[in-house]
N, C-alpha and C. Protein backbone atom coordinates (compact mmCIF):
# COMPACT_ATOMS: atom_id res chain seq x y z
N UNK A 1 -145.76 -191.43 44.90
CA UNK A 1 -145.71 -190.22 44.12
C UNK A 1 -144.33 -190.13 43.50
N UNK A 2 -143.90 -189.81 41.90
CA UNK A 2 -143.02 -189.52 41.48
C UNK A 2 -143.02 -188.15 41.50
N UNK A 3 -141.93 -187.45 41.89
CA UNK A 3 -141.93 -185.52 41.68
C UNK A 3 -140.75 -185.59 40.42
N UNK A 4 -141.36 -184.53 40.02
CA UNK A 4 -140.20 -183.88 38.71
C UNK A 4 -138.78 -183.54 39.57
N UNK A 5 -137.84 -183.23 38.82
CA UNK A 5 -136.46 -182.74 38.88
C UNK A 5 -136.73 -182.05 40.09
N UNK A 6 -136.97 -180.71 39.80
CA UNK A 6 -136.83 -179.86 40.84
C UNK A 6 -137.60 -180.31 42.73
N UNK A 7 -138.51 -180.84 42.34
CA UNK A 7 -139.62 -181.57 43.66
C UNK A 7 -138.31 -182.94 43.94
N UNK A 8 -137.99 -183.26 43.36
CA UNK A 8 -136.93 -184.46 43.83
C UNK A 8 -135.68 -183.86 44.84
N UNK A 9 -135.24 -183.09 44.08
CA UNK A 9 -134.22 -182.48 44.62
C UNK A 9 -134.51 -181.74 46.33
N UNK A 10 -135.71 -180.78 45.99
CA UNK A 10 -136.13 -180.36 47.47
C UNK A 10 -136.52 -181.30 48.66
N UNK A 11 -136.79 -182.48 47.60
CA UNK A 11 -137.34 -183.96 49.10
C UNK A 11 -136.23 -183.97 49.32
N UNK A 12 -134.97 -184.46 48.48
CA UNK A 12 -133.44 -185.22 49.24
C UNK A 12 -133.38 -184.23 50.25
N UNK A 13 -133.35 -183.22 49.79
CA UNK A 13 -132.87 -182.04 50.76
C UNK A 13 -133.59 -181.98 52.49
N UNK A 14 -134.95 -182.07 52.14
CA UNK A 14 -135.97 -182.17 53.00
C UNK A 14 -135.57 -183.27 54.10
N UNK A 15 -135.08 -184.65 53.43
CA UNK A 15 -135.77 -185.69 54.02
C UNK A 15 -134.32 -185.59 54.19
N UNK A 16 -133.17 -185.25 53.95
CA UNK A 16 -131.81 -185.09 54.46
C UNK A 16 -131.63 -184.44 55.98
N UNK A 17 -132.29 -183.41 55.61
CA UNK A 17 -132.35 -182.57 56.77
C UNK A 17 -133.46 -182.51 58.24
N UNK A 18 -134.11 -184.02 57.79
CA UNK A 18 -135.32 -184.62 58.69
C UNK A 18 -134.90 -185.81 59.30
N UNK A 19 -133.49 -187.04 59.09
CA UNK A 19 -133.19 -187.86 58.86
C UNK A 19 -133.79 -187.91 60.71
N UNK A 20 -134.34 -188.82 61.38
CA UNK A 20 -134.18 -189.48 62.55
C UNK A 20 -135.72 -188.31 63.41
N UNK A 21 -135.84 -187.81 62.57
CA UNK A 21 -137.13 -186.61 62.34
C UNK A 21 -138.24 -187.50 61.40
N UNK A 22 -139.52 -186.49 62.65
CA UNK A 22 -140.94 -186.21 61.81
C UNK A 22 -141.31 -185.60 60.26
N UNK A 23 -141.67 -185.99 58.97
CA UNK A 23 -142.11 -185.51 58.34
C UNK A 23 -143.30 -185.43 58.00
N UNK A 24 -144.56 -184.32 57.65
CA UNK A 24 -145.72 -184.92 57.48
C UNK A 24 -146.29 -184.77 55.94
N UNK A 25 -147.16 -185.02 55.70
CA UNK A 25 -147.93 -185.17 53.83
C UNK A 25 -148.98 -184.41 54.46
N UNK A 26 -149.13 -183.00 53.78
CA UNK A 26 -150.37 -182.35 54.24
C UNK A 26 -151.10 -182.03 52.80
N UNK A 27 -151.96 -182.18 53.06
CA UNK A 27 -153.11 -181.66 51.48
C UNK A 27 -153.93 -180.90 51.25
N UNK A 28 -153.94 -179.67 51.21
CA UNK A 28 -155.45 -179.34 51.33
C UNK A 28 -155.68 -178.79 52.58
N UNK A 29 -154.69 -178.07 53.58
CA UNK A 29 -154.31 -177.72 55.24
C UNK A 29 -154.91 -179.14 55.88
N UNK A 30 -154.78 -180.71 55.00
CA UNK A 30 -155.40 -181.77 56.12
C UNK A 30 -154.33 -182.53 56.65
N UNK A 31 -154.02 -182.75 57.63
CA UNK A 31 -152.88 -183.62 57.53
C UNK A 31 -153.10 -184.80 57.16
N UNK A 32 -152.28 -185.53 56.14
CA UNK A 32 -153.10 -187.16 55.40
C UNK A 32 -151.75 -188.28 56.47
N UNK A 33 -150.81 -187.87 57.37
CA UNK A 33 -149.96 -189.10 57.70
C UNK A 33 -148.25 -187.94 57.81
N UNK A 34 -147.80 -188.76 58.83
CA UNK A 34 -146.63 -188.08 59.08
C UNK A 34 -145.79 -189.21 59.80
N UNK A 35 -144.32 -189.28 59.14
CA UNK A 35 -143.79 -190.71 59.01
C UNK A 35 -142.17 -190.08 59.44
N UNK A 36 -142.04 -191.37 59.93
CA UNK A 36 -140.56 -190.96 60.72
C UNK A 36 -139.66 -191.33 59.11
N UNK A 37 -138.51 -190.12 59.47
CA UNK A 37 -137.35 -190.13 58.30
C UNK A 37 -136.26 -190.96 58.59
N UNK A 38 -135.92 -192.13 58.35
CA UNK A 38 -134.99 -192.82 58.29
C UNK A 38 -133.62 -192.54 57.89
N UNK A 39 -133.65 -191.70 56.72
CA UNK A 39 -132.49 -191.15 55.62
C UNK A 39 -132.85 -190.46 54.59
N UNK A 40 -131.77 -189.46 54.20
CA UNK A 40 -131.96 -188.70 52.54
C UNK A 40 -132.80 -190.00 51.46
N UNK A 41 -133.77 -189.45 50.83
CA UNK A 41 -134.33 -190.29 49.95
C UNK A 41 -134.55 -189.84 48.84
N UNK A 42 -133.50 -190.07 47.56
CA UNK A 42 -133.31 -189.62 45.88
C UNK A 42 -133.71 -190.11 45.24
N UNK A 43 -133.95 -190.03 43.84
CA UNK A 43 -134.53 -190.43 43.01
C UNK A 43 -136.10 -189.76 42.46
N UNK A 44 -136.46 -188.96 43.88
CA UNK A 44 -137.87 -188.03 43.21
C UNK A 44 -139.10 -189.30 44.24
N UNK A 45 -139.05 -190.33 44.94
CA UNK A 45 -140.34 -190.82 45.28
C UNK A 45 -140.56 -190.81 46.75
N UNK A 46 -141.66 -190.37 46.96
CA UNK A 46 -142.36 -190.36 48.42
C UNK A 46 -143.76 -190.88 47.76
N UNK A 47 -143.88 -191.63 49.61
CA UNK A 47 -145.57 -192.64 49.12
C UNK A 47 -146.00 -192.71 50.95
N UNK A 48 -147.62 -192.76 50.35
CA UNK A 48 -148.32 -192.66 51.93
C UNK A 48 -148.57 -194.36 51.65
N UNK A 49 -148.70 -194.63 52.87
CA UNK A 49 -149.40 -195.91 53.41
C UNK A 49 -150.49 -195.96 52.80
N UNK A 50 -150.35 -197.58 51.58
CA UNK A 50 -151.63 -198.17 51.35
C UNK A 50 -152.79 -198.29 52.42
N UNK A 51 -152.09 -198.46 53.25
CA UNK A 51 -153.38 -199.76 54.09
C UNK A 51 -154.16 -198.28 54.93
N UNK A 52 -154.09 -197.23 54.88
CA UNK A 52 -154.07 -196.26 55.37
C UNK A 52 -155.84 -195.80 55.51
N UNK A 53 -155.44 -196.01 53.74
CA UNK A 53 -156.93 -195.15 53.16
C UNK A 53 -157.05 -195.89 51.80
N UNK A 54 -158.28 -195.70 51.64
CA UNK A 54 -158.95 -196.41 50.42
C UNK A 54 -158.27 -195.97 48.85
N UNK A 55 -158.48 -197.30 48.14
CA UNK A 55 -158.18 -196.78 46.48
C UNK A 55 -159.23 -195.25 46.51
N UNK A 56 -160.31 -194.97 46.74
CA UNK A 56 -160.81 -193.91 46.29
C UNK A 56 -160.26 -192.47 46.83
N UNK A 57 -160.10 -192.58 48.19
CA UNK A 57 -159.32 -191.88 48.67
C UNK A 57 -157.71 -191.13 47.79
N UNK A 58 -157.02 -192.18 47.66
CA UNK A 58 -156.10 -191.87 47.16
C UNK A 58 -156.06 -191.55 45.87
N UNK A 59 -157.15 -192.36 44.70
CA UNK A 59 -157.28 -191.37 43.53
C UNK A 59 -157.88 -189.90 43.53
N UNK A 60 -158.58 -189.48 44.73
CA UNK A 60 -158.74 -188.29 45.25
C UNK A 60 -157.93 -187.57 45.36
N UNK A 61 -156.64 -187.85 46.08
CA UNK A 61 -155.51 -186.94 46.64
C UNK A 61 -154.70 -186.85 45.05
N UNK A 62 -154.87 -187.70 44.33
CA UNK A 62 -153.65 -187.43 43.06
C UNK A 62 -154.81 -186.38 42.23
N UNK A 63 -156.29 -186.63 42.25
CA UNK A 63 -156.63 -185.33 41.46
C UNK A 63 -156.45 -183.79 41.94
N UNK A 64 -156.40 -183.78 43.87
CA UNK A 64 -156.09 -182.81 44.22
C UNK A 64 -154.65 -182.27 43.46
N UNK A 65 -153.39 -183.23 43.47
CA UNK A 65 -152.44 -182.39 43.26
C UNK A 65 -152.28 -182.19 41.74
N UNK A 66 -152.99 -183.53 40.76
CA UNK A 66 -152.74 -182.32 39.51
C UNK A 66 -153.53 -180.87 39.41
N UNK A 67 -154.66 -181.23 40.17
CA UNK A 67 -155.29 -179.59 39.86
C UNK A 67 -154.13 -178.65 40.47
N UNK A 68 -153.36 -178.80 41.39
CA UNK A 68 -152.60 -177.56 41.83
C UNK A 68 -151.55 -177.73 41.64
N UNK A 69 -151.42 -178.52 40.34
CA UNK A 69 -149.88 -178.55 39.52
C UNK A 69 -150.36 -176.88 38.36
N UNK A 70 -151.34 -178.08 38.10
CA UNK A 70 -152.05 -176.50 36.87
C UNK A 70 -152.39 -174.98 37.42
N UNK A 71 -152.18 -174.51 38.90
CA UNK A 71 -151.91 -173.51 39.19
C UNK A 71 -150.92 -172.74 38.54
């Protein structure tokens, strides 16, 4: 996932303040995966595990979040 400016900024922050910490990817109240934080991570990208869940799956989860971009 690429996030805009502002979504970039709140991950560094996030994943700054998670470093050696649990973070999880929830969607939809589901939990999809929750991954240990290594370090602050800039630039705007967070990504779930391919091997996780299916191509369909995951073009699923990206239509979930543009629909609730357009909120």
């Amino acid at each position: 996932m690429q996030l805009d400016k502002e979504g970039a900024m709140k991950w560094s922050t996030a994943t700054e303040k998670s470093t050696s910490k649990q973070l999880a990817f929830v969607l939809n109240d589901e939990l999809l995966q929750v991954a240990t934080v290594n370090g602050r991570i800039e630039g705007g990208a967070a990504a779930l595990n391919p091997g996780i869940y299916t191509r369909q799956e995951l073009d699923s989860f990206i239509k979930i979040i543009k629909q609730e971009r357009k909120r």
